[in-house]
Protein backbone atom coordinates (compact mmCIF):
# COMPACT_ATOMS: atom_id res chain seq x y z
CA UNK A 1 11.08 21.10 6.15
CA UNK A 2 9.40 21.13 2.65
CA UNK A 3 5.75 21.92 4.73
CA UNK A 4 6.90 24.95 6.19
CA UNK A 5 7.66 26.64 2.46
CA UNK A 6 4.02 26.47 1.73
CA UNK A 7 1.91 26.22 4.54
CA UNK A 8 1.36 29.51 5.13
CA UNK A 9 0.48 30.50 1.69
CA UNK A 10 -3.62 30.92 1.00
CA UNK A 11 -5.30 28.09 -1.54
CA UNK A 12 -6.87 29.94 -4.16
CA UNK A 13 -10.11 29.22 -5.72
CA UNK A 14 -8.27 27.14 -8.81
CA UNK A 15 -6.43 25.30 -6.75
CA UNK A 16 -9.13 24.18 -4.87
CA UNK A 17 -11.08 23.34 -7.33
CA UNK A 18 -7.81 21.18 -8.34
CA UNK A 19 -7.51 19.38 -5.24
CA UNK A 20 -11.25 18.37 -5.58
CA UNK A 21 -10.76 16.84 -8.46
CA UNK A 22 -7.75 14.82 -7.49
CA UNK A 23 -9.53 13.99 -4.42
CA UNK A 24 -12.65 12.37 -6.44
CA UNK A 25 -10.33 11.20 -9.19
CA UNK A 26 -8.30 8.98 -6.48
CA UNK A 27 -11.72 8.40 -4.21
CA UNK A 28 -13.05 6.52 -7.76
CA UNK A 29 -9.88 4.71 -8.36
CA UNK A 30 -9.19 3.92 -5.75
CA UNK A 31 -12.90 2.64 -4.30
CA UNK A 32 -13.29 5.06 -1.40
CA UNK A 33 -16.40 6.74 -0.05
CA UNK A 34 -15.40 10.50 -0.04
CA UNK A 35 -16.99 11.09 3.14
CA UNK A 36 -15.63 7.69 4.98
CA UNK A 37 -12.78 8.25 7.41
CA UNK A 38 -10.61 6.41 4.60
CA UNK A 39 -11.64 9.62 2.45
CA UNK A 40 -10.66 11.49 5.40
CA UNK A 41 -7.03 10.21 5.71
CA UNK A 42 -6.22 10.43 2.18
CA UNK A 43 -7.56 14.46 2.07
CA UNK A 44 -5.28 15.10 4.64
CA UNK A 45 -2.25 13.42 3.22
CA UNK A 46 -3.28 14.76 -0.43
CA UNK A 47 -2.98 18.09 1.50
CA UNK A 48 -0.03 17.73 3.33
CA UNK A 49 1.24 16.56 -0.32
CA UNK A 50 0.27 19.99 -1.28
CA UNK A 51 1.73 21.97 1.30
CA UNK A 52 4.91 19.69 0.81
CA UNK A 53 4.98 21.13 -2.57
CA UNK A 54 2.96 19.14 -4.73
CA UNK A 55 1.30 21.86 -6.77
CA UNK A 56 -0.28 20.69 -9.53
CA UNK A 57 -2.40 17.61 -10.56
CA UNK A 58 0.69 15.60 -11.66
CA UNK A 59 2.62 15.74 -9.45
CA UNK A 60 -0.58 15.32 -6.87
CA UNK A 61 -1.38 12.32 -8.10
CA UNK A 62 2.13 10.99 -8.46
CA UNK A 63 2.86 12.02 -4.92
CA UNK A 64 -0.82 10.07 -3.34
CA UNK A 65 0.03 6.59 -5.92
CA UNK A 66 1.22 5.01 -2.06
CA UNK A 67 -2.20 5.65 -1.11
């Protein structure tokens, strides 16, 4: 139950502004309109690979490559 380690913990300001990033970075390579419901699905897995434990921009992007 890797979700239930972080999901109670608050995302800061930084990491926000990390997952933002990540999010346009895979939106651009990937082709995807950030506010399609393909950019939908992807935020919430790329935020259920944070609150899985992905916690940085490595391991982020490494987690959302099945995407």
């Amino acid at each position: 139950m890797a979700n239930a380690i972080h999901q109670d913990i608050p995302i800061t300001p930084s990491e926000l502004d990390m997952l933002h990033g990540v999010f346009h970075s895979i939106c651009r390579a990937k082709s995807i309109e950030s506010q399609s419901e393909e950019g939908s699905s992807m935020a919430v897995k790329l935020l259920a690979r944070f609150n899985g434990g992905a916690r940085n921009e490595e391991a982020l992007m490494a987690a959302m490559g099945d995407f």
